[in-house]
PDB file of N, CA and C in Angstrom:
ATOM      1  N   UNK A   1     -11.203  17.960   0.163  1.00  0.00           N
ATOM      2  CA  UNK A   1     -11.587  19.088   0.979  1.00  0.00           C
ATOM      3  C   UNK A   1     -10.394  19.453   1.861  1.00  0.00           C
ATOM      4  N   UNK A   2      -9.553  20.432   1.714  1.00  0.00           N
ATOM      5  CA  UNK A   2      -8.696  21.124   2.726  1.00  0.00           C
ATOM      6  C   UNK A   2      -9.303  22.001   3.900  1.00  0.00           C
ATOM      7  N   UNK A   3      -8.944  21.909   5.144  1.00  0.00           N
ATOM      8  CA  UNK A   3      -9.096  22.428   6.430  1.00  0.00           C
ATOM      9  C   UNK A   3      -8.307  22.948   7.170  1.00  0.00           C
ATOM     10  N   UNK A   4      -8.300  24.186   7.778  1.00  0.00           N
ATOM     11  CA  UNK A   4      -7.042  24.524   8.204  1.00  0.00           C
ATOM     12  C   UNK A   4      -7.585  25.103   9.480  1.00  0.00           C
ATOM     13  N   UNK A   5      -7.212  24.868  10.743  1.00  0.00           N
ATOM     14  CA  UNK A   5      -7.352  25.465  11.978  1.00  0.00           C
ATOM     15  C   UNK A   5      -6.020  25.545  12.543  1.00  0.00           C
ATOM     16  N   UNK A   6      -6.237  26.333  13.460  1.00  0.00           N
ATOM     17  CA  UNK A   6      -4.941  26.838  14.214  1.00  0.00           C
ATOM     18  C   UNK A   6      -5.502  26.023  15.957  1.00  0.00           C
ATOM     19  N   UNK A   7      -5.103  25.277  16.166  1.00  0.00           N
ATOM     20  CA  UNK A   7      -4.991  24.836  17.881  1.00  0.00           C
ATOM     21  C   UNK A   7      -4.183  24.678  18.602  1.00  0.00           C
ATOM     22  N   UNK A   8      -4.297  25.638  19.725  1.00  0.00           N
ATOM     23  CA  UNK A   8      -3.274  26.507  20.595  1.00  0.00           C
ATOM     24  C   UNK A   8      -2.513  25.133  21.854  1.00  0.00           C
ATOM     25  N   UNK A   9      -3.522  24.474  22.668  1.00  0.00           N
ATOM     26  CA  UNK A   9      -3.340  23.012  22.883  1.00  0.00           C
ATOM     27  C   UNK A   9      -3.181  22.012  22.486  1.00  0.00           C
ATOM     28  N   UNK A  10      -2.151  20.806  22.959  1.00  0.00           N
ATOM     29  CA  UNK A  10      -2.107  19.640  22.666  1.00  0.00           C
ATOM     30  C   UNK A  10      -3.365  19.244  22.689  1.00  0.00           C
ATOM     31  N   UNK A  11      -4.230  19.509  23.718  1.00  0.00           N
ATOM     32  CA  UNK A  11      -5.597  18.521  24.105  1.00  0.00           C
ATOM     33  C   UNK A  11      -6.567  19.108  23.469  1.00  0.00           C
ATOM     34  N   UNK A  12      -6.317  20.031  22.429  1.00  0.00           N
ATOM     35  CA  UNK A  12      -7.737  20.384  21.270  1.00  0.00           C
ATOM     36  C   UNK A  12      -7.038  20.013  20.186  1.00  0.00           C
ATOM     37  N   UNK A  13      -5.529  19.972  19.925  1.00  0.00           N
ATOM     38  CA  UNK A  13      -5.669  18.633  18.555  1.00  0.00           C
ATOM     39  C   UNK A  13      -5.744  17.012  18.748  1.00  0.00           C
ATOM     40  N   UNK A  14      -5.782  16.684  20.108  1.00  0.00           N
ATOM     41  CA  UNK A  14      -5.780  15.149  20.120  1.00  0.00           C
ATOM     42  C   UNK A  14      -8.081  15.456  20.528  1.00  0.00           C
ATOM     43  N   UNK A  15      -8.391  16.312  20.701  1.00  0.00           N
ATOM     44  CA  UNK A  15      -9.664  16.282  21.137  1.00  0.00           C
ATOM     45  C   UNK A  15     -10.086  16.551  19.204  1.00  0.00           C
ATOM     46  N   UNK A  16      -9.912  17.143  18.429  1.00  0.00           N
ATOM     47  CA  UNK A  16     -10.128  16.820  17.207  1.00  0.00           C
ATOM     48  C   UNK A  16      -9.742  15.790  16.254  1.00  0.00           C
ATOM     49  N   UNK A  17      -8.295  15.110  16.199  1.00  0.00           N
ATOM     50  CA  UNK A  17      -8.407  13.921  16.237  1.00  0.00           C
ATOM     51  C   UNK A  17      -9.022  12.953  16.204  1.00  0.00           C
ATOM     52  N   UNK A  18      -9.616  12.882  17.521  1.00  0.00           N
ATOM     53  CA  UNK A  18     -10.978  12.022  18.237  1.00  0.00           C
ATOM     54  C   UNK A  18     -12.201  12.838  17.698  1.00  0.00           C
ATOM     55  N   UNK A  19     -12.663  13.841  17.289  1.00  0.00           N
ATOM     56  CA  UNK A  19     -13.745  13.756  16.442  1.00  0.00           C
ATOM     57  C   UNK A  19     -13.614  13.448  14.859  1.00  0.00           C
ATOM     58  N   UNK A  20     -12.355  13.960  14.017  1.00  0.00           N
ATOM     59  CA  UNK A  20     -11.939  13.304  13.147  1.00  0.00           C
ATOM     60  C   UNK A  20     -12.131  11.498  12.923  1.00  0.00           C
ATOM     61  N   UNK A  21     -11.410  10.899  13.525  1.00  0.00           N
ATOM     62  CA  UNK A  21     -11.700   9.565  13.886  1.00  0.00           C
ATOM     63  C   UNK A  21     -13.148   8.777  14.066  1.00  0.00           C
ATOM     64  N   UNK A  22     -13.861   9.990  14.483  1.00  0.00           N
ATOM     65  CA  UNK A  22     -15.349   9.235  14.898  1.00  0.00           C
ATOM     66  C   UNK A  22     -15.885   9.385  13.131  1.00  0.00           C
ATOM     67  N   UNK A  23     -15.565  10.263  12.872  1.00  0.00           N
ATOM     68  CA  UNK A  23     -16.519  10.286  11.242  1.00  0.00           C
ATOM     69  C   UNK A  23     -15.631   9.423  10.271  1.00  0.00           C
ATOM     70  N   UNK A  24     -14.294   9.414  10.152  1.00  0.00           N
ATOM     71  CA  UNK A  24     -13.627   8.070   9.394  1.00  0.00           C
ATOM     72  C   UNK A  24     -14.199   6.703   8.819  1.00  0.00           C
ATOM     73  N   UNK A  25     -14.466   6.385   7.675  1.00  0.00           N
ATOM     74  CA  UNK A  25     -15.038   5.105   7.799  1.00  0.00           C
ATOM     75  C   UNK A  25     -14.432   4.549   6.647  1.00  0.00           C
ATOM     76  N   UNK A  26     -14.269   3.204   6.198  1.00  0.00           N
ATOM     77  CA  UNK A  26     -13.644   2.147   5.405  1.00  0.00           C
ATOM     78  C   UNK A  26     -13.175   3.247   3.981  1.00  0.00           C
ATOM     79  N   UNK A  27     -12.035   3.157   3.744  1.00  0.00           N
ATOM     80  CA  UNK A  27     -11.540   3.703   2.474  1.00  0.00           C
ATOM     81  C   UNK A  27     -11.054   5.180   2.567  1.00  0.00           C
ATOM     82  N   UNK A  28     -11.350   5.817   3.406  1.00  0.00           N
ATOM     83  CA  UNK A  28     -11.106   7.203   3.488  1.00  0.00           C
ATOM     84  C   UNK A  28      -9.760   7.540   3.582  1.00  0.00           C
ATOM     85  N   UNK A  29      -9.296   8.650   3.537  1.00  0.00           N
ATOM     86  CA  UNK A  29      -7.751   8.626   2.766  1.00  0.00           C
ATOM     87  C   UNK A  29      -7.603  10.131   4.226  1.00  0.00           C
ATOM     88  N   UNK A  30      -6.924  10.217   4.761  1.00  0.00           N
ATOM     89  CA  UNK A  30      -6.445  11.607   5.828  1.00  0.00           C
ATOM     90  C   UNK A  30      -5.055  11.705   5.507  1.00  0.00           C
ATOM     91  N   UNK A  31      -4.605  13.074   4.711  1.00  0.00           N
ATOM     92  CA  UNK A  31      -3.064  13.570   4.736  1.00  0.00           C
ATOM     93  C   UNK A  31      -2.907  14.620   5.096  1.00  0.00           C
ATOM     94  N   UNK A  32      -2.033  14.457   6.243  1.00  0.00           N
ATOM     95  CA  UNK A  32      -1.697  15.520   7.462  1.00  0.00           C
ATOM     96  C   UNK A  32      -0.618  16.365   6.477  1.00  0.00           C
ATOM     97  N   UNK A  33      -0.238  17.541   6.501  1.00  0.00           N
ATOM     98  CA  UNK A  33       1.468  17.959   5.962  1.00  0.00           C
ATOM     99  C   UNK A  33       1.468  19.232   6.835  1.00  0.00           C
ATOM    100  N   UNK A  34       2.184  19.427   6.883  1.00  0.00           N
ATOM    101  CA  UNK A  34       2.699  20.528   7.825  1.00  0.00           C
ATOM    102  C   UNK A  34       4.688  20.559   8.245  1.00  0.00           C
ATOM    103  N   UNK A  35       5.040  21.709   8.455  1.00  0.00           N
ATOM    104  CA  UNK A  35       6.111  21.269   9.272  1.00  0.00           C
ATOM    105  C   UNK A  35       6.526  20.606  10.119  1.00  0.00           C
ATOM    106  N   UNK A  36       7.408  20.144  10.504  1.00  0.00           N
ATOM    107  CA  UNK A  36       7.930  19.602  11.780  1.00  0.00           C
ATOM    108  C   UNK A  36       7.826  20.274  13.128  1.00  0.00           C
ATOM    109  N   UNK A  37       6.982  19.509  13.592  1.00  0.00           N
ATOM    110  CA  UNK A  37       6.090  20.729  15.212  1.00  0.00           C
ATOM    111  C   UNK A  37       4.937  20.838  14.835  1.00  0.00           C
ATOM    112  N   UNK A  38       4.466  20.921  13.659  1.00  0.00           N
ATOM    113  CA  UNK A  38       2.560  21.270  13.383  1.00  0.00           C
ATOM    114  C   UNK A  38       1.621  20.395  14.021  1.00  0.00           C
ATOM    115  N   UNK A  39       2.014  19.313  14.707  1.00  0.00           N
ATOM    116  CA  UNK A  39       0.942  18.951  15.215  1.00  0.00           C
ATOM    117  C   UNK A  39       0.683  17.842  14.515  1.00  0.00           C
ATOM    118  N   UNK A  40       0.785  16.921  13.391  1.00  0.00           N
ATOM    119  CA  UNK A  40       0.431  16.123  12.944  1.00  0.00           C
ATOM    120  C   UNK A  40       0.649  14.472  13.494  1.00  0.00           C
ATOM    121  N   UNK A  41       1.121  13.889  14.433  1.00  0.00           N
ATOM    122  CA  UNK A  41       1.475  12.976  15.239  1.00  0.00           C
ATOM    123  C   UNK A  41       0.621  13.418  16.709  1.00  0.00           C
ATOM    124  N   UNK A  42       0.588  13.938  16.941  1.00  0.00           N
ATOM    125  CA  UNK A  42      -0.932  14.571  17.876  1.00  0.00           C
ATOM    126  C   UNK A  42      -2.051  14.306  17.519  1.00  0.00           C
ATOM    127  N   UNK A  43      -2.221  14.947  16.470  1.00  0.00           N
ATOM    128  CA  UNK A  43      -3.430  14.631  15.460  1.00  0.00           C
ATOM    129  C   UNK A  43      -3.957  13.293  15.226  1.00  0.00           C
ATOM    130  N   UNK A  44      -2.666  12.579  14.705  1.00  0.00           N
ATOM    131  CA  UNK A  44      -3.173  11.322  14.477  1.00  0.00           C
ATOM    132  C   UNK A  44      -3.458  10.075  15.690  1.00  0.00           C
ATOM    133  N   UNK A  45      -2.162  10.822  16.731  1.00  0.00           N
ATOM    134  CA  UNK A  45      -2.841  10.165  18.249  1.00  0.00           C
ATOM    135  C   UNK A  45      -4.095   9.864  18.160  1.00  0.00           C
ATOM    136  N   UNK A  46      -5.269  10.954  18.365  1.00  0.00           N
ATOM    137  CA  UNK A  46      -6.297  11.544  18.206  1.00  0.00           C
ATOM    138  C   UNK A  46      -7.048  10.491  17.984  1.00  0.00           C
ATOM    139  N   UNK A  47      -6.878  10.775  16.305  1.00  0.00           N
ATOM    140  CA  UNK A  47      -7.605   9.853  15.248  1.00  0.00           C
ATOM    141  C   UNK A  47      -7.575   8.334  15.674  1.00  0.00           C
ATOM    142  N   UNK A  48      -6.612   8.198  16.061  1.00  0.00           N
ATOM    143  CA  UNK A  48      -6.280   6.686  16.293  1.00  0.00           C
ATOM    144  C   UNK A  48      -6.776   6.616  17.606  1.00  0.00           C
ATOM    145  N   UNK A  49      -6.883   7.081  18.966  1.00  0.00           N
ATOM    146  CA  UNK A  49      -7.860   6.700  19.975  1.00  0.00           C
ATOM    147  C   UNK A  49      -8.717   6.280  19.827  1.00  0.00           C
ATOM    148  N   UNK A  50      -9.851   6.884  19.145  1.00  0.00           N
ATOM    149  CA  UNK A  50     -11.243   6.563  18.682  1.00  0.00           C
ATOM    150  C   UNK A  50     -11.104   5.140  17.981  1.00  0.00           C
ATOM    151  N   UNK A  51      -9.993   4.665  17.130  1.00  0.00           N
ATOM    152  CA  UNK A  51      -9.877   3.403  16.344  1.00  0.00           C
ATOM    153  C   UNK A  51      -9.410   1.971  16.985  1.00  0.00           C
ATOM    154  N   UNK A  52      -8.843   2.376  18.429  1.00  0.00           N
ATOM    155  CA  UNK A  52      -8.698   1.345  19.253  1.00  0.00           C
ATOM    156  C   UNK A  52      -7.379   1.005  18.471  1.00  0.00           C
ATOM    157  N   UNK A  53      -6.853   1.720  18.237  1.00  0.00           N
ATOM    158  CA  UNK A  53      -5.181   1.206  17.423  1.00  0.00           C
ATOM    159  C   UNK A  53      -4.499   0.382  18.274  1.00  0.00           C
ATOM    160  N   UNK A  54      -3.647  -0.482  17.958  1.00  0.00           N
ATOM    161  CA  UNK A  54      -2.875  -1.188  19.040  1.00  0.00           C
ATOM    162  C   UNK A  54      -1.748  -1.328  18.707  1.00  0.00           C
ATOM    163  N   UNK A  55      -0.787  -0.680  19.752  1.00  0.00           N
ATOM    164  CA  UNK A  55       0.663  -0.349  19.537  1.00  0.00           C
ATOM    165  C   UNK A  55       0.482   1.420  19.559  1.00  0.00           C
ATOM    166  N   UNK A  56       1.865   1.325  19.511  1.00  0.00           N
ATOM    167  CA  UNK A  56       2.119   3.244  19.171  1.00  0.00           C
ATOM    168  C   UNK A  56       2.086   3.642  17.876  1.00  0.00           C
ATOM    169  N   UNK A  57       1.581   4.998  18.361  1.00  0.00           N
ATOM    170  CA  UNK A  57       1.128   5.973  17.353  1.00  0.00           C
ATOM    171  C   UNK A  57       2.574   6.739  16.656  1.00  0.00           C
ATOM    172  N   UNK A  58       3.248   6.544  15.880  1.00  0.00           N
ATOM    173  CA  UNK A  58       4.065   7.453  15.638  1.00  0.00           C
ATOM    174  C   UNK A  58       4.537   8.476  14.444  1.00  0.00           C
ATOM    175  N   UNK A  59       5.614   9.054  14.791  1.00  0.00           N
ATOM    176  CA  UNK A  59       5.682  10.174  13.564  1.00  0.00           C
ATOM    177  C   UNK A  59       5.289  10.031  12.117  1.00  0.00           C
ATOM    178  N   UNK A  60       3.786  10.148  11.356  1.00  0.00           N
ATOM    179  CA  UNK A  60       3.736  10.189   9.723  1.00  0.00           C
ATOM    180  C   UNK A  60       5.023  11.100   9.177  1.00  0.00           C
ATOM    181  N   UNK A  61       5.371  11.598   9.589  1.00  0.00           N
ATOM    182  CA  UNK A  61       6.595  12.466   8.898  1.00  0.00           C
ATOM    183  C   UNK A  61       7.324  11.485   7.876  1.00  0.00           C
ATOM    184  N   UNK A  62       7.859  11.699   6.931  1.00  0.00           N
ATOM    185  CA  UNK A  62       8.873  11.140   5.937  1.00  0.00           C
ATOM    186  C   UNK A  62       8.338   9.810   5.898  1.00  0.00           C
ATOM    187  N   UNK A  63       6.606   9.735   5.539  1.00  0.00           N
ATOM    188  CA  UNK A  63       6.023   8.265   4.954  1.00  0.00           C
ATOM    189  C   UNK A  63       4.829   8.261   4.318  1.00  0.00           C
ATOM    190  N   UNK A  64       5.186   7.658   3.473  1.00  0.00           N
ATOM    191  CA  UNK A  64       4.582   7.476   2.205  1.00  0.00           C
ATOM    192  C   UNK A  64       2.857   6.883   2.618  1.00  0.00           C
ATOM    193  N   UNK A  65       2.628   5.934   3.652  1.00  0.00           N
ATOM    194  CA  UNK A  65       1.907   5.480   4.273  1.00  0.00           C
ATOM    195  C   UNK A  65       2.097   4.440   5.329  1.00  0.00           C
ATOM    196  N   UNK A  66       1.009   4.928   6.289  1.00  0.00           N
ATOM    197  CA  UNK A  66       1.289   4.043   7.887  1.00  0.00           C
ATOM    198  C   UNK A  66       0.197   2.783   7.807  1.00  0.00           C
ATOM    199  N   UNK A  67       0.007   1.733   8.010  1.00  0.00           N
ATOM    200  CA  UNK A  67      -0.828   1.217   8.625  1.00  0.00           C
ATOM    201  C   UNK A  67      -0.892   1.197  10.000  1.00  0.00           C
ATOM    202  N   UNK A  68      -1.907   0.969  10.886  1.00  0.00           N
ATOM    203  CA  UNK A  68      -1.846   0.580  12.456  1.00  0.00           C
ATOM    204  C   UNK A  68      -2.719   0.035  12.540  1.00  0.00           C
ATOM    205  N   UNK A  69      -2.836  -1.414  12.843  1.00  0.00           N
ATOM    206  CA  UNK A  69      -3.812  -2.318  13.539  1.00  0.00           C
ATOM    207  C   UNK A  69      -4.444  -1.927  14.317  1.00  0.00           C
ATOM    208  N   UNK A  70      -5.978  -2.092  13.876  1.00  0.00           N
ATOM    209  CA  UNK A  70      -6.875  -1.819  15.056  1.00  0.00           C
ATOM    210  C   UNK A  70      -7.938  -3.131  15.186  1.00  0.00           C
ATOM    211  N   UNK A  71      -8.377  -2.861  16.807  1.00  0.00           N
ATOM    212  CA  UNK A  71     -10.093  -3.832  16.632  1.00  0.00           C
ATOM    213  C   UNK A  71     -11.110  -3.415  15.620  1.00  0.00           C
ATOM    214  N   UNK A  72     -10.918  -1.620  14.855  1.00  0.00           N
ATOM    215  CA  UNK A  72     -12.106  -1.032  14.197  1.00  0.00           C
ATOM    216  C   UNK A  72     -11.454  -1.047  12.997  1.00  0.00           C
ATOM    217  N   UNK A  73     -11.532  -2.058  11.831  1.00  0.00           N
ATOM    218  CA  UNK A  73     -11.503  -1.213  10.679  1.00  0.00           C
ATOM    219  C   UNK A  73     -11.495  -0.282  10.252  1.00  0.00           C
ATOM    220  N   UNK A  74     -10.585   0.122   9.787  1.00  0.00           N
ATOM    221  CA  UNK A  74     -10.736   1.406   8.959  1.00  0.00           C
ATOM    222  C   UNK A  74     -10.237   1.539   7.421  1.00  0.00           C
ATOM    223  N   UNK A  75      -9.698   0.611   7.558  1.00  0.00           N
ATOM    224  CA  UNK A  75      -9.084  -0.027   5.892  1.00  0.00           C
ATOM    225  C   UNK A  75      -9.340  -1.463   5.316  1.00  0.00           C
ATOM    226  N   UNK A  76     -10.103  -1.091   3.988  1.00  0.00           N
ATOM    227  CA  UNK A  76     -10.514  -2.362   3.423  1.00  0.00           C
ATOM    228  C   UNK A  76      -9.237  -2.655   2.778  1.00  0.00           C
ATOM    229  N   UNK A  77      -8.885  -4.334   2.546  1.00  0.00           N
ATOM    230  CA  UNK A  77      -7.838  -4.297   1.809  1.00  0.00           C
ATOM    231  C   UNK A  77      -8.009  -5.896   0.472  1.00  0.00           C
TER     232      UNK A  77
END
């Protein structure tokens, strides 16, 4: 399913993010793409609040895939 919104604030893509994040559950796959500036490291801030991530959140840009440790599962392995 592709989604595309336009959000004018930092604090309505880290506030979607965090609803993104709340519906996330074991196995689910999220790929951000956009340019450089779109918002996607915001985004995943976001996502990752809600997950109790520990450590920093940083640029998905130029990766193949991130893990980030959390207290909440979100990846079976």
């Amino acid at each position: 399913m592709a989604e595309q919104q336009k959000l004018e604030r930092v604090e309505d893509t880290v506030a979607l993010g965090a609803r993104l994040g709340q519906q996330l559950r074991a196995g689910d796959v999220v790929v951000l793409s956009g340019p450089l500036g779109a918002g996607k490291t915001v985004l995943a801030k976001g996502i990752a609040a809600t997950m109790d991530v520990e450590g920093p959140v940083t640029s998905p840009t130029y990766v193949l895939a991130r893990v980030h440790p959390a207290r909440r599962p979100a990846v079976r392995r």
